[in-house]
N, C-alpha and C. Protein backbone atom coordinates (compact mmCIF):
# COMPACT_ATOMS: atom_id res chain seq x y z
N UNK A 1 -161.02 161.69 -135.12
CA UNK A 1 -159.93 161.62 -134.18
C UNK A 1 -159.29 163.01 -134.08
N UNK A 2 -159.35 163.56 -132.48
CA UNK A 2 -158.38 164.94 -132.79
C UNK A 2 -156.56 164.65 -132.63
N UNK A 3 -156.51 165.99 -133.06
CA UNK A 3 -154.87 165.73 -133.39
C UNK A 3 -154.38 165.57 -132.13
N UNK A 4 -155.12 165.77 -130.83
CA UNK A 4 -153.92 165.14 -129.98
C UNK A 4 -154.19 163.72 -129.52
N UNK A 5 -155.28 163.23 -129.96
CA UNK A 5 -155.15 161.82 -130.15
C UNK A 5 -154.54 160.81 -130.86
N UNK A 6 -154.56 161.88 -132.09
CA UNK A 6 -153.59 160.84 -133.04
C UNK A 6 -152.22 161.23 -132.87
N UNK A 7 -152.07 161.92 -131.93
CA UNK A 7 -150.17 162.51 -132.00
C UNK A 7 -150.03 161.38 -130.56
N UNK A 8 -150.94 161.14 -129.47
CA UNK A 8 -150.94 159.85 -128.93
C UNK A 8 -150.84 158.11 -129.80
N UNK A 9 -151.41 157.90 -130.46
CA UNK A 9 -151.73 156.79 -131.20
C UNK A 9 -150.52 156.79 -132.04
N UNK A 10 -149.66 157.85 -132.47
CA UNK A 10 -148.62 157.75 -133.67
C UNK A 10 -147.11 157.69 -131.96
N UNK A 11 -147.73 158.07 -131.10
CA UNK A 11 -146.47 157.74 -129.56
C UNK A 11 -146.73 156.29 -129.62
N UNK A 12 -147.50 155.80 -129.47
CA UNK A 12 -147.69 154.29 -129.16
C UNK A 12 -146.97 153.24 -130.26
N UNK A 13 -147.46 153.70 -131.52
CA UNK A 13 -147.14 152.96 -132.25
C UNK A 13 -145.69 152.37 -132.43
N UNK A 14 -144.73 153.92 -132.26
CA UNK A 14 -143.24 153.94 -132.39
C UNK A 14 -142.85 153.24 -131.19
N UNK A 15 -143.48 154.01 -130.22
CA UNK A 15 -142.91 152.83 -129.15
C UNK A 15 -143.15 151.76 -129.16
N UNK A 16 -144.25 150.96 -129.45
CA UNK A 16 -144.38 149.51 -130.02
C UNK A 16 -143.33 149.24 -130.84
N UNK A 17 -142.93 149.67 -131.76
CA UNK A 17 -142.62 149.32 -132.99
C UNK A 17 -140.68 149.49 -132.32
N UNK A 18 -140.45 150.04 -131.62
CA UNK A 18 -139.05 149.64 -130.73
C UNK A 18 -139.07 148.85 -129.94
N UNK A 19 -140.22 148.94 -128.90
CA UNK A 19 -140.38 147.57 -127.86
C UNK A 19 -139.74 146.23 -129.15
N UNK A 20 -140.81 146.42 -130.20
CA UNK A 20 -140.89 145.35 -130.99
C UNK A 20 -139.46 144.63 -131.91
N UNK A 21 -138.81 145.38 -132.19
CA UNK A 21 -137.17 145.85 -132.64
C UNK A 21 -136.35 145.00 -131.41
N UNK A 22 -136.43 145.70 -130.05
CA UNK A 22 -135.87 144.87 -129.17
C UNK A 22 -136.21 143.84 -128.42
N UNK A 23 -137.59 143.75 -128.68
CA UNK A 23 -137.56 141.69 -127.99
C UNK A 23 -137.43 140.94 -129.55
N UNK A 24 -137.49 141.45 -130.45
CA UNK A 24 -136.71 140.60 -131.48
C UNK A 24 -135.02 139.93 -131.51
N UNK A 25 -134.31 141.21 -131.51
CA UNK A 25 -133.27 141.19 -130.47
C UNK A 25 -133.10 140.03 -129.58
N UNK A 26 -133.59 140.46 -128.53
CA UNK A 26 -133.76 139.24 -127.44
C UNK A 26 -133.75 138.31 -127.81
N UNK A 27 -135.26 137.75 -128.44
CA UNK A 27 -135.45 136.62 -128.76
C UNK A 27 -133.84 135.55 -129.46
N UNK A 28 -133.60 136.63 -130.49
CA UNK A 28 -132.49 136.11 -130.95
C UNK A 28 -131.23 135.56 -129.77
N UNK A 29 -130.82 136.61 -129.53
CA UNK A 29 -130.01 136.83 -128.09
C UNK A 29 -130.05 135.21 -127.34
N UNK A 30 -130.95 135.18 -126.85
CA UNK A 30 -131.06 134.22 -125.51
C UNK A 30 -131.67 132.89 -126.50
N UNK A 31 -131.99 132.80 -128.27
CA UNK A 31 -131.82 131.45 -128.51
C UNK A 31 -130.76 130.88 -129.11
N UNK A 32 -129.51 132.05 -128.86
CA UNK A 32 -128.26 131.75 -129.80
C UNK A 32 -127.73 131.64 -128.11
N UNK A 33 -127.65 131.95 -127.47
CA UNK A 33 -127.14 131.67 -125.96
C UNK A 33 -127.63 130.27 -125.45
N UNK A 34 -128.87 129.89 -125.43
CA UNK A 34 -129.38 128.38 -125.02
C UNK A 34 -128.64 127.38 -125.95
N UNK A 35 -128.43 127.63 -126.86
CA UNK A 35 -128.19 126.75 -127.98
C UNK A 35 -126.65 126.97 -127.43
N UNK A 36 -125.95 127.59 -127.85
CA UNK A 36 -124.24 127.72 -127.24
C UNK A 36 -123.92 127.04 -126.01
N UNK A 37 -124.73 127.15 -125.31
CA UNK A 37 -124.20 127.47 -123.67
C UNK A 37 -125.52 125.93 -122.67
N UNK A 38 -126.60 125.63 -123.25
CA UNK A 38 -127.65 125.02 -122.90
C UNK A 38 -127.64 124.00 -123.67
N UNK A 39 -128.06 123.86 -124.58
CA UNK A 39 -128.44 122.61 -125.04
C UNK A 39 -128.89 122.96 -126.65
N UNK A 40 -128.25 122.35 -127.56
CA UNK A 40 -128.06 122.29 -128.64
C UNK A 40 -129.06 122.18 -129.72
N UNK A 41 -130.55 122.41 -129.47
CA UNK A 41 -131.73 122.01 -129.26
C UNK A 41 -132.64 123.77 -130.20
N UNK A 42 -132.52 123.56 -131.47
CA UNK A 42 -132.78 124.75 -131.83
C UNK A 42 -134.68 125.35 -131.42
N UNK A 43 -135.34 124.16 -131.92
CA UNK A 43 -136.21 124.39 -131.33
C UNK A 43 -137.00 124.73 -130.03
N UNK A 44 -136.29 124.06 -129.37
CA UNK A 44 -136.46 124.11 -127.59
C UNK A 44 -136.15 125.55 -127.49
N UNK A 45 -134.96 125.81 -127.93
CA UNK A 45 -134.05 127.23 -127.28
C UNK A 45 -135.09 127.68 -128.38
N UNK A 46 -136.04 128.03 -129.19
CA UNK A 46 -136.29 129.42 -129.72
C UNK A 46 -138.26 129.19 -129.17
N UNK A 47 -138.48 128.51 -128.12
CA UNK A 47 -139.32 128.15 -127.23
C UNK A 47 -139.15 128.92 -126.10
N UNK A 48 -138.05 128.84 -125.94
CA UNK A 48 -137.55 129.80 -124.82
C UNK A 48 -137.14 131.16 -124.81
N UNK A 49 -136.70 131.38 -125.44
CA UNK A 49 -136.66 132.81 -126.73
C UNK A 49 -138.07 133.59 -126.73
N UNK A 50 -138.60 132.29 -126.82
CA UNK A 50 -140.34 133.04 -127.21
C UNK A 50 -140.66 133.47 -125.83
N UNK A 51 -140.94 132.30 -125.34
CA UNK A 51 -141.42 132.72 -123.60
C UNK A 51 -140.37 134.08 -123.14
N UNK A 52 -139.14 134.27 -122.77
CA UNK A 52 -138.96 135.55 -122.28
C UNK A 52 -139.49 136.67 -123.39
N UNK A 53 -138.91 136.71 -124.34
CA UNK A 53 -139.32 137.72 -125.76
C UNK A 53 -140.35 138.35 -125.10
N UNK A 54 -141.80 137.14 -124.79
CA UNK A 54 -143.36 137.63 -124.51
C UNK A 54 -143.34 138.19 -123.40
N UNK A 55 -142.80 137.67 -122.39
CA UNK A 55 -143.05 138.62 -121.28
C UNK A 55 -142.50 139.59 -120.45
N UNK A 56 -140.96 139.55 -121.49
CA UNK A 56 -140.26 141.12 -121.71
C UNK A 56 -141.13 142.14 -122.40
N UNK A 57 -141.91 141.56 -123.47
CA UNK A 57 -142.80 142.39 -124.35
C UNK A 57 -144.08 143.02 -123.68
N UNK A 58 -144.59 142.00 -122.79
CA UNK A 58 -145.53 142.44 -122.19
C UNK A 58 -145.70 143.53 -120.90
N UNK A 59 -144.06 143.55 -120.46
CA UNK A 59 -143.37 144.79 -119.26
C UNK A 59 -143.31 145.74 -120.29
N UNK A 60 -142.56 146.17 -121.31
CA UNK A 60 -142.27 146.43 -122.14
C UNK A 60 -143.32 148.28 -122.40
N UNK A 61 -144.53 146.90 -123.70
CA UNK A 61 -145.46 147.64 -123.45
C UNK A 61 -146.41 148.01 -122.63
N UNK A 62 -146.85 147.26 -121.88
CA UNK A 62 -147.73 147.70 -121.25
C UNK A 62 -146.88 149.15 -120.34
N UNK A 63 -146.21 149.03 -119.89
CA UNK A 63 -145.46 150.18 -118.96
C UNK A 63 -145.34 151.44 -119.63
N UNK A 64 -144.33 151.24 -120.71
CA UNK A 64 -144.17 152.40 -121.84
C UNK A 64 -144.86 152.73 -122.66
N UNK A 65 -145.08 151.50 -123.86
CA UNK A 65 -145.85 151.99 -125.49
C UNK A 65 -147.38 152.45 -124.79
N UNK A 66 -147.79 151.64 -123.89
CA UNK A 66 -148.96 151.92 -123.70
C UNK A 66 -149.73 152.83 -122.72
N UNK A 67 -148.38 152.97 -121.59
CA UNK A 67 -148.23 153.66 -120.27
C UNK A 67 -149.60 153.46 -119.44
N UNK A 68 -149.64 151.97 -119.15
CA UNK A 68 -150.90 150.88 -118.86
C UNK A 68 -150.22 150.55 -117.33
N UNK A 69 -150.76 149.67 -116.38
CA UNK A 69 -150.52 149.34 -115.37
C UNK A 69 -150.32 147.73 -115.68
N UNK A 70 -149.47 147.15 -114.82
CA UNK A 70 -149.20 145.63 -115.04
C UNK A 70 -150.39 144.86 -114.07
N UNK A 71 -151.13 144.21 -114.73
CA UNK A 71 -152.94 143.72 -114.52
C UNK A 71 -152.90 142.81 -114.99
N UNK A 72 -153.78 141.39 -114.02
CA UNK A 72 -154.18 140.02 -114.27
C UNK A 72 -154.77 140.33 -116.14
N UNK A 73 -155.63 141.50 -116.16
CA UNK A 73 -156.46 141.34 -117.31
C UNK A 73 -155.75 141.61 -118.20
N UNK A 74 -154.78 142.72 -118.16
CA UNK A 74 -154.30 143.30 -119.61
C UNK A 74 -153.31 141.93 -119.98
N UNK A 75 -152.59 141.29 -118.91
CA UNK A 75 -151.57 139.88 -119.54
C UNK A 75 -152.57 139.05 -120.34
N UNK A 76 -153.95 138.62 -119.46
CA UNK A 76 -154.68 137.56 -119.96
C UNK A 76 -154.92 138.44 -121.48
N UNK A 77 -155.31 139.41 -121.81
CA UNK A 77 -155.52 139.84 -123.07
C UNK A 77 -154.04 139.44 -124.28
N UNK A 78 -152.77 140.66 -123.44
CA UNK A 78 -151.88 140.44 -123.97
C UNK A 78 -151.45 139.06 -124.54
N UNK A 79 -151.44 137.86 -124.21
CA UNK A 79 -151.31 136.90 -123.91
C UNK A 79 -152.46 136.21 -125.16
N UNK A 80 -153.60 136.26 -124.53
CA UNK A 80 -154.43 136.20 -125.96
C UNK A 80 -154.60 136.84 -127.90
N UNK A 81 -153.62 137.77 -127.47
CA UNK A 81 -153.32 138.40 -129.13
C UNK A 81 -152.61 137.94 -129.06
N UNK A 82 -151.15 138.16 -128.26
CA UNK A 82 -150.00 137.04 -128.90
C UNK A 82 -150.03 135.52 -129.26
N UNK A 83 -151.13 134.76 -128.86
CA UNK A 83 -151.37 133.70 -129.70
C UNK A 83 -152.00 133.70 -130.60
N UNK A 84 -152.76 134.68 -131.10
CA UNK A 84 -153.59 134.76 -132.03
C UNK A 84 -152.64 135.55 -133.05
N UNK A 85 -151.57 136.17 -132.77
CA UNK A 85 -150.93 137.17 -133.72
C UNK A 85 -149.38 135.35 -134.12
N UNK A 86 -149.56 134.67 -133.46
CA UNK A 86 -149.12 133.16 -133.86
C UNK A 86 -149.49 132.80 -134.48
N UNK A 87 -150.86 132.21 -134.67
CA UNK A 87 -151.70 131.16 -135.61
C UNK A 87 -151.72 131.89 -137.02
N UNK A 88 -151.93 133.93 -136.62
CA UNK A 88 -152.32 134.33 -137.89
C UNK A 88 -150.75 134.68 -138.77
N UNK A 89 -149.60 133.85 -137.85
CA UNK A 89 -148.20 134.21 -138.82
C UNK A 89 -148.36 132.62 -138.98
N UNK A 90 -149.09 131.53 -138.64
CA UNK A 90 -148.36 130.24 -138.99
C UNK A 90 -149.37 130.36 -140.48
N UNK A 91 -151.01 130.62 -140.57
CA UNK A 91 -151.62 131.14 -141.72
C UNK A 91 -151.47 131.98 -142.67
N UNK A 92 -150.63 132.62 -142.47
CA UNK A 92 -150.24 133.86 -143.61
C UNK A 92 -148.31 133.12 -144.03
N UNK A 93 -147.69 132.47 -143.71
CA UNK A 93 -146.23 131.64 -143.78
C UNK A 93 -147.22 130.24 -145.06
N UNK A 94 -148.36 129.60 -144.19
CA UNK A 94 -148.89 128.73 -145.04
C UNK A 94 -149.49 129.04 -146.40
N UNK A 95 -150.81 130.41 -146.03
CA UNK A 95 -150.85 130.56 -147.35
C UNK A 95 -149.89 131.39 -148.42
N UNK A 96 -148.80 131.69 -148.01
CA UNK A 96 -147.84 132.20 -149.26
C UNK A 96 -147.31 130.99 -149.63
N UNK A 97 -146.94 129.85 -149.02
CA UNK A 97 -146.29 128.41 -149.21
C UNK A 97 -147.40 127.67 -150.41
N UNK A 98 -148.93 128.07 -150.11
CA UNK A 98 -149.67 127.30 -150.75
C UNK A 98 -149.74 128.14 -152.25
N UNK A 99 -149.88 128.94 -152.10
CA UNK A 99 -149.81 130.05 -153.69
C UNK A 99 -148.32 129.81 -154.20
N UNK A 100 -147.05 129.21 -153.58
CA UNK A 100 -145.98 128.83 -154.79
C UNK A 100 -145.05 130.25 -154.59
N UNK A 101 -145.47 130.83 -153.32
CA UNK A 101 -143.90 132.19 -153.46
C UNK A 101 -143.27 131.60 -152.59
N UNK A 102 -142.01 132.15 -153.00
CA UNK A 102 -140.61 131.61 -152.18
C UNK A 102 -141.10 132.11 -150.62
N UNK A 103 -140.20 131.39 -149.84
CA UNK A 103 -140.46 131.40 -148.44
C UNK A 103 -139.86 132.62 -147.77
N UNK A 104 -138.93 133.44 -148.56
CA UNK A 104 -138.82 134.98 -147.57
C UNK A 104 -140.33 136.04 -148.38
N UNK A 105 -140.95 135.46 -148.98
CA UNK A 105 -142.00 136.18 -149.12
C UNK A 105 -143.32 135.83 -148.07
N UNK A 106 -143.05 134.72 -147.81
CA UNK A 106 -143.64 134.37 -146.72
C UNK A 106 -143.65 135.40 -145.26
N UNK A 107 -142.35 135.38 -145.09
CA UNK A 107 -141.65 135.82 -144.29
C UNK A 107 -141.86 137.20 -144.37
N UNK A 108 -141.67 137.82 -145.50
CA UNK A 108 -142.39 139.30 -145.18
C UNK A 108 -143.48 139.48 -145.33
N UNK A 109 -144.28 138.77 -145.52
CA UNK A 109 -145.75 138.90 -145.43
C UNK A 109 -146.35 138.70 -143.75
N UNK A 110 -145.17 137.82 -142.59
CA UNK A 110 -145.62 138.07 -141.52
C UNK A 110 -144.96 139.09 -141.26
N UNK A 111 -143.36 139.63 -141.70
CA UNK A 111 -143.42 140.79 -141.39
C UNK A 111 -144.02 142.04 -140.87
N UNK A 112 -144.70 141.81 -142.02
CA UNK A 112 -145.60 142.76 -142.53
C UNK A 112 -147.20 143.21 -141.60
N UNK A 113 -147.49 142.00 -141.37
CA UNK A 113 -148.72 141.91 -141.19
C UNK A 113 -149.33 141.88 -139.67
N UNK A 114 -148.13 140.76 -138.57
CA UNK A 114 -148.37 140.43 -137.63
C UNK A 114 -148.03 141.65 -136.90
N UNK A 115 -146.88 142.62 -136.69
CA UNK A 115 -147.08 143.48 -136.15
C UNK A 115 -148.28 144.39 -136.18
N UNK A 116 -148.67 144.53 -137.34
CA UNK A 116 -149.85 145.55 -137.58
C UNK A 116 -150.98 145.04 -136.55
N UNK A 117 -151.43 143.92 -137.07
CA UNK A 117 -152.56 143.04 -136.58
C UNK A 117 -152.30 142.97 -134.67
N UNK A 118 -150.89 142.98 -134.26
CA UNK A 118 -150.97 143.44 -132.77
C UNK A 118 -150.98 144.22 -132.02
N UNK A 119 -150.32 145.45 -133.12
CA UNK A 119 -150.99 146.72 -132.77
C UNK A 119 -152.09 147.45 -132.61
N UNK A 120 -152.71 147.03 -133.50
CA UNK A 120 -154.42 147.11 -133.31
C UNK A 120 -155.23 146.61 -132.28
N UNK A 121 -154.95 145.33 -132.17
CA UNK A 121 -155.67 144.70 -130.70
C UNK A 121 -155.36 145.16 -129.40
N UNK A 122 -154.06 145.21 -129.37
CA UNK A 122 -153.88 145.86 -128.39
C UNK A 122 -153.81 147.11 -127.83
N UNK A 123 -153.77 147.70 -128.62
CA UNK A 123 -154.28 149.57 -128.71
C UNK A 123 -155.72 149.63 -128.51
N UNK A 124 -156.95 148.77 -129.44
CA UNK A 124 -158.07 149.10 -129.16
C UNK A 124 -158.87 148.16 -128.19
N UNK A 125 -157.75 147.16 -127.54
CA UNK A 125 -158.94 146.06 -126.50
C UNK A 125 -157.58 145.68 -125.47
N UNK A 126 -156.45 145.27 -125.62
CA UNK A 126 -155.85 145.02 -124.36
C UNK A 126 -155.71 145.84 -123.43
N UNK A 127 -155.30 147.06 -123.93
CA UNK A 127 -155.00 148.40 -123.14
C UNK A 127 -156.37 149.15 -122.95
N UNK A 128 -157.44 149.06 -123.13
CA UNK A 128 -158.68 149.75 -123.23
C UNK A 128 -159.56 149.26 -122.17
């Protein structure tokens, strides 16, 4: 990799990694607002949370972190890691639950992990 590729790849990342900072944000935002103001319904409202979150995330990056064009294909991709960057936080929440660590270890283990794991996909196949 030359260095002005990786001085690209280390732009992306940060900007991911703020995109990512503020639809967290959000998410929070608009499921403490549904719940206040909508309907009392924690689950529902952090359903809804999710749905804008994703496709604030997906303007987001694709425009900036990735400086990509907004495309049937890159959503259908986008769209496809973010469920897959789901299943692999409901699997990594389960197996820390099944090994006996407390549940914010859980929790930073998707921390930890799910961003990485969507940064990758989407750096080397959504945006590509």
């Amino acid at each position: 990799m030359t260095v002005i590729e990786r001085s690209a790849l280390i732009q992306r990342g940060l900007r991911f990694a703020v995109t990512g900072l503020f639809v967290t944000a959000l998410h929070a935002l608009v499921a403490v607002l549904f719940i206040n103001f909508v309907s009392h319904q924690p689950p529902l409202a952090n359903g809804v949370a999710f749905a804008v979150a994703t496709v604030v995330s997906y303007v987001i990056n694709t425009t900036w972190s990735f400086s990509a064009r907004l495309h049937g294909k890159t959503l259908l991709r986008f769209m496809l890691v973010s469920a897959g960057g789901f299943l692999l936080a409901m699997f990594v929440a389960w197996a820390a639950q099944f090994a006996g660590l407390h549940y914010l270890a859980g929790i930073g283990a998707v921390a930890l992990t799910i961003p990485a794991f969507t940064f990758v996909l989407h750096n080397f196949w959504t945006y590509r």
